[in-house]
Protein backbone atom coordinates (compact mmCIF):
# COMPACT_ATOMS: atom_id res chain seq x y z
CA UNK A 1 78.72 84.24 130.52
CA UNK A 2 75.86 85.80 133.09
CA UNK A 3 74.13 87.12 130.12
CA UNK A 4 73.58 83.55 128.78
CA UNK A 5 72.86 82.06 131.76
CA UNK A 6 71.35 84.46 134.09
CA UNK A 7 67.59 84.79 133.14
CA UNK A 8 67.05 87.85 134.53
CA UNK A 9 69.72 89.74 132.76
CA UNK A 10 68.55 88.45 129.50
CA UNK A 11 64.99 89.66 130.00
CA UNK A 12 66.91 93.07 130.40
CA UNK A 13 70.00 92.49 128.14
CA UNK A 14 70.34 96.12 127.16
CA UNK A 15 70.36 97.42 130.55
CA UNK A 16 73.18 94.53 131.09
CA UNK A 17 75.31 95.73 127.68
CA UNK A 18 74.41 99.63 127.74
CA UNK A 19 75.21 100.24 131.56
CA UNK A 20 76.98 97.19 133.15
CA UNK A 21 79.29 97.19 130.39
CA UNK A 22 79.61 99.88 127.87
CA UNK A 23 79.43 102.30 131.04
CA UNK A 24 81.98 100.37 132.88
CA UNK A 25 84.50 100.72 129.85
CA UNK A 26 84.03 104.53 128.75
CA UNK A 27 83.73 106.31 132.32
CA UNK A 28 85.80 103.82 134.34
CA UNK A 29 88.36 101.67 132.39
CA UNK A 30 89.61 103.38 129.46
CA UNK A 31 89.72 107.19 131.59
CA UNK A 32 91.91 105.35 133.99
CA UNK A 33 94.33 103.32 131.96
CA UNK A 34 95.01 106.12 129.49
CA UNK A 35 94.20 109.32 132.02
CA UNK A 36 91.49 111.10 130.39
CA UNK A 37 89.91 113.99 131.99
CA UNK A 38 86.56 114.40 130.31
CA UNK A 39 84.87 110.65 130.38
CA UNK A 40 81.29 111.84 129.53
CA UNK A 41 82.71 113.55 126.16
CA UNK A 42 84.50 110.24 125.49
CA UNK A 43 81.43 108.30 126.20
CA UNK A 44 79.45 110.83 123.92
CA UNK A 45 81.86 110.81 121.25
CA UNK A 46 81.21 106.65 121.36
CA UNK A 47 77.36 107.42 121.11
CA UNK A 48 77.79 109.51 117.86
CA UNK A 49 80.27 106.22 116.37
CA UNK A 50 77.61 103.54 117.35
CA UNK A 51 74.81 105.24 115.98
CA UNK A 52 76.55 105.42 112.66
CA UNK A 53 78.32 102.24 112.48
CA UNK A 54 79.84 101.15 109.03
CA UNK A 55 79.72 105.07 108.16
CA UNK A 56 82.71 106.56 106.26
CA UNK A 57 84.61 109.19 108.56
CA UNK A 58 87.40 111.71 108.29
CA UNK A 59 89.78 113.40 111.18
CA UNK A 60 88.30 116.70 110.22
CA UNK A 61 84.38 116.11 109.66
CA UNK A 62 84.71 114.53 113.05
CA UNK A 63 86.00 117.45 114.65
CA UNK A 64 83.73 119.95 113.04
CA UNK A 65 80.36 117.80 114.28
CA UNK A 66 81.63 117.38 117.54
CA UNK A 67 83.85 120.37 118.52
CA UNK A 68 86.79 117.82 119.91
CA UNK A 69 90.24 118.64 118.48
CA UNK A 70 91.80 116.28 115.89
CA UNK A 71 94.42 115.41 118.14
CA UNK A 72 91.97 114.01 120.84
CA UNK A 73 89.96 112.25 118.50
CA UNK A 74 92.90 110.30 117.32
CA UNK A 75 93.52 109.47 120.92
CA UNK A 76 89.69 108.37 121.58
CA UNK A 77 89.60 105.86 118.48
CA UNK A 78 92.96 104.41 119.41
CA UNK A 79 92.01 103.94 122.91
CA UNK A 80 88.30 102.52 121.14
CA UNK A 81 89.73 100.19 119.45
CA UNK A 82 92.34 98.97 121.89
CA UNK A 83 89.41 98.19 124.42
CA UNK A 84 87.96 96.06 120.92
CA UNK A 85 84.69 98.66 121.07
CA UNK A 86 85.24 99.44 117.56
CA UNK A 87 87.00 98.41 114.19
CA UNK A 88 88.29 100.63 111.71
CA UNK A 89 88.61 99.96 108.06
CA UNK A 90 90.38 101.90 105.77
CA UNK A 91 90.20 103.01 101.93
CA UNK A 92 91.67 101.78 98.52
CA UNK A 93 90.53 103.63 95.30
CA UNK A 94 89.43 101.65 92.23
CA UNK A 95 92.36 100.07 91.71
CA UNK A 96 92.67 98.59 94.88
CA UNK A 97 95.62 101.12 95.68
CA UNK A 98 95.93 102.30 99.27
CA UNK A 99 96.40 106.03 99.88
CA UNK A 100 99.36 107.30 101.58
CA UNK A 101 97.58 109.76 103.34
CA UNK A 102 94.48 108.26 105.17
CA UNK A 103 91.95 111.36 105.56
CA UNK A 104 88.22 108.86 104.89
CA UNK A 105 88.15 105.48 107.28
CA UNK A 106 85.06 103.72 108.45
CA UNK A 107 84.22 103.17 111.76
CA UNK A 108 82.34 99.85 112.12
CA UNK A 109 81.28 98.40 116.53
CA UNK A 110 82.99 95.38 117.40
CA UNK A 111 79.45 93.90 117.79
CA UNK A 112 76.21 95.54 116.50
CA UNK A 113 74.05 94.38 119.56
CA UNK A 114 76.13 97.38 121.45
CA UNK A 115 73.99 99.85 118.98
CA UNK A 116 70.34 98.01 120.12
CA UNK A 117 71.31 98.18 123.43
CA UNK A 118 71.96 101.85 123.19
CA UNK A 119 69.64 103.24 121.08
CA UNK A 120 66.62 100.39 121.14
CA UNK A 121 66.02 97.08 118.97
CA UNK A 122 66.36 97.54 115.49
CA UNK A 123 63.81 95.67 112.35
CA UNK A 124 64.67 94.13 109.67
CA UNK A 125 63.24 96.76 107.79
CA UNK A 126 65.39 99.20 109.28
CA UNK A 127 67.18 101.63 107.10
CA UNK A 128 69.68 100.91 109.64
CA UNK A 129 69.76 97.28 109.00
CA UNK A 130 72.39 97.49 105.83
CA UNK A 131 75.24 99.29 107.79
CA UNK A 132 73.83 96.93 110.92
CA UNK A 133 74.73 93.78 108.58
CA UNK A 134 78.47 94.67 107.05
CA UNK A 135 79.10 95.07 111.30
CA UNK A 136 78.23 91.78 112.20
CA UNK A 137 79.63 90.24 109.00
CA UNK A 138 82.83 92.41 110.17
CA UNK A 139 82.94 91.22 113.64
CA UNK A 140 82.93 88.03 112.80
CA UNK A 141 86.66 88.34 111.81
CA UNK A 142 87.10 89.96 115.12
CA UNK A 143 90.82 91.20 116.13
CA UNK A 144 92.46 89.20 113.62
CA UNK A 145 94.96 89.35 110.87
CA UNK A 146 92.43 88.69 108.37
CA UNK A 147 90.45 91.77 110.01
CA UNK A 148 93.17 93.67 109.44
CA UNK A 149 92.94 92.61 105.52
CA UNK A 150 89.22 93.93 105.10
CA UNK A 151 89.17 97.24 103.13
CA UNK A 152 86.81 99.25 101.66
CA UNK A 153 87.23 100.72 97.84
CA UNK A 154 85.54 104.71 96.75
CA UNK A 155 85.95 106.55 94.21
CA UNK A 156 84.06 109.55 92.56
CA UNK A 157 81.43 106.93 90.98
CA UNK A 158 81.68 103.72 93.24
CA UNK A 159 81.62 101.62 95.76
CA UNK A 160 82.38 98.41 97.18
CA UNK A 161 82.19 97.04 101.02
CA UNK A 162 84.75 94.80 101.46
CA UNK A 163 87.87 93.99 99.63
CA UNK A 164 90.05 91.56 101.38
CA UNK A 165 93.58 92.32 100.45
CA UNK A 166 96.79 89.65 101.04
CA UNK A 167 99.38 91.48 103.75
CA UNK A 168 102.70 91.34 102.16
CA UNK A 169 101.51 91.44 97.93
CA UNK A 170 98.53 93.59 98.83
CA UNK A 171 96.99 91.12 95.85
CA UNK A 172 93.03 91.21 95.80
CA UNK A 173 91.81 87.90 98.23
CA UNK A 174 88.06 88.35 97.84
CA UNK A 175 85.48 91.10 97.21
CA UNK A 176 82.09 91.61 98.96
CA UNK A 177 79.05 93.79 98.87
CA UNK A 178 76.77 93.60 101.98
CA UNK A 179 73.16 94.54 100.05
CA UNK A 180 70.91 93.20 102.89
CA UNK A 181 68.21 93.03 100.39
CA UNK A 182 66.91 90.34 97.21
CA UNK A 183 66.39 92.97 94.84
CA UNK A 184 69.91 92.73 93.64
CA UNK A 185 69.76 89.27 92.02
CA UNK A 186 66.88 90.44 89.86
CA UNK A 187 68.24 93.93 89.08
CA UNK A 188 72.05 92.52 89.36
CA UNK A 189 73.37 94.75 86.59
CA UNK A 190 71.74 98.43 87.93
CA UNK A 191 72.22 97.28 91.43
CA UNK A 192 75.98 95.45 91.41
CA UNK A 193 77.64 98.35 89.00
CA UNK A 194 80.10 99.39 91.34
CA UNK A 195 81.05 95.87 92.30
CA UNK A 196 81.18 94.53 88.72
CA UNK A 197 83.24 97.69 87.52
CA UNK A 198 85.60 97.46 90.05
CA UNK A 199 86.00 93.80 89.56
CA UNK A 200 86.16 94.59 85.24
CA UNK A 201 89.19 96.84 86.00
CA UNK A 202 91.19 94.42 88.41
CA UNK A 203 90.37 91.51 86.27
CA UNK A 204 88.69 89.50 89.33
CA UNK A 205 86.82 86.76 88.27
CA UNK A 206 84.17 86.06 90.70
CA UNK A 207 82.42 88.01 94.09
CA UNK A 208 80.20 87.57 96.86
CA UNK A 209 76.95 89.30 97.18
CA UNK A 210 75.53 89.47 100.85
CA UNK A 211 71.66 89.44 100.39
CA UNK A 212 68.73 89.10 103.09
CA UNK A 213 67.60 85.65 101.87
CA UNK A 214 68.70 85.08 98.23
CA UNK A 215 70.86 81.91 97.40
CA UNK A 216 72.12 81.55 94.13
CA UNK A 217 74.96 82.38 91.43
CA UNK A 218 74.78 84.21 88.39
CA UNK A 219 77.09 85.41 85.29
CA UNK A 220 77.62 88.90 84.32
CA UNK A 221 80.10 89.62 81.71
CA UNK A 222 82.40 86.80 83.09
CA UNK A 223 81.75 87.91 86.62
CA UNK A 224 80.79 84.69 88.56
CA UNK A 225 79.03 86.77 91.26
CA UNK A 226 78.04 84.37 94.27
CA UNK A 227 74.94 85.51 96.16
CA UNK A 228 74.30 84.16 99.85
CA UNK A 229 72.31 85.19 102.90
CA UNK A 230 74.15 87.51 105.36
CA UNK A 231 73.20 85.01 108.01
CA UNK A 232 75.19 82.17 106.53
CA UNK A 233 78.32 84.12 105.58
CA UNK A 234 78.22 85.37 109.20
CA UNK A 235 78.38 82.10 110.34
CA UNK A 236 81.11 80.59 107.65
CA UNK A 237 83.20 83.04 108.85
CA UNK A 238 82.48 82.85 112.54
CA UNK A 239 83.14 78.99 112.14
């Protein structure tokens, strides 16, 4: 609450986030509940995670950039996520399949302000801004069950962000792709093909396109695709 209503921590709020409470977390609260040893290569491990939110990972590329076994890295996103720092979402292939063997995840920040406050303020011009946008859309969910739904589909000539699936049936909810751009509803074909293939092949009917400003719908091939500013699906889902 002191960051709302303390004026002088919001004229220095990522002093406030980075130190008072990033810090606090990574060298002094997760090292003690879970014993770890080395707190600065946890806390530098976290660095390398915020500064690619949203980015697809595996066990073993992880290991090789960092030089920290796959064992402890296992150990340092559980105990990541546990402390809600980060989010991980994991992979379906085209047919909206899981894999039995999870070796690609993404690792999204519980809140995208933590990667301003680390590495500096962020415009919307950004090339960081797209992966910046699918985190705050995901955070809105925050540690809920339909977090736990979100999914994200590859395969050797596609992608799509978010693919919501039902717990128990594992039946397709809703499909999303987070473009943080307007170009999209002009070049919707060229720009959308992963999204409207996948959605051709699991017979889905309509989609949600996350733009920067854009508000409209549009029909492709019997694809009601419904496009919407990130802003306003943030806040639909946050309310």
């Amino acid at each position: 609450p002191e960051s709302v209503i303390n004026p002088e921590i919001r004229k220095e709020m990522n002093r406030f986030v980075a130190d008072d409470i990033v810090d606090k977390v990574l060298l002094r609260d997760i090292p003690s509940l879970y014993g770890i040893q080395d707190s600065q290569e946890l806390k530098r491990f976290f660095t390398v995670i915020a500064y690619n939110t949203g980015m697809e990972v595996s066990f073993e590329g992880l290991s090789k950039s960092s030089g920290i076994a796959k064992n402890t890295i296992r150990k340092y996103l559980d105990y990541l996520e546990a402390a809600f720092l980060i989010h991980r979402v994991y992979r379906v292939d085209q047919n909206a399949r899981r894999f039995k063997r999870v070796t690609h995840f993404k690792v999204y920040l519980s809140n995208p302000c933590i990667r301003s406050a680390l590495f500096g303020p962020v415009t919307e011009d950004s090339e960081a801004m797209g992966s910046l946008a699918e985190t705050a859309l995901l955070c809105q969910y925050g540690p809920t069950i339909a977090a736990s739904m979100i999914h994200y589909a590859r395969w050797s000539s596609g992608e799509v962000d978010m693919i919501h699936l039902l717990p128990q049936s594992l039946e397709i909810q809703t499909v999303e792709e987070v473009k943080w751009s307007d170009h999209c509803v002009k070049n919707t074909k060229e720009d959308l093909k992963s999204l409207i293939k996948f959605c051709e092949i699991n017979k889905i009917s309509k989609a949600c396109v996350l733009t920067k400003t854009a508000y409209t719908d549009k029909n492709v091939n019997g694809l009601k695709i419904h496009f919407a500013p990130t802003s306003l699906r943030c806040w639909m889902v946050a309310g």
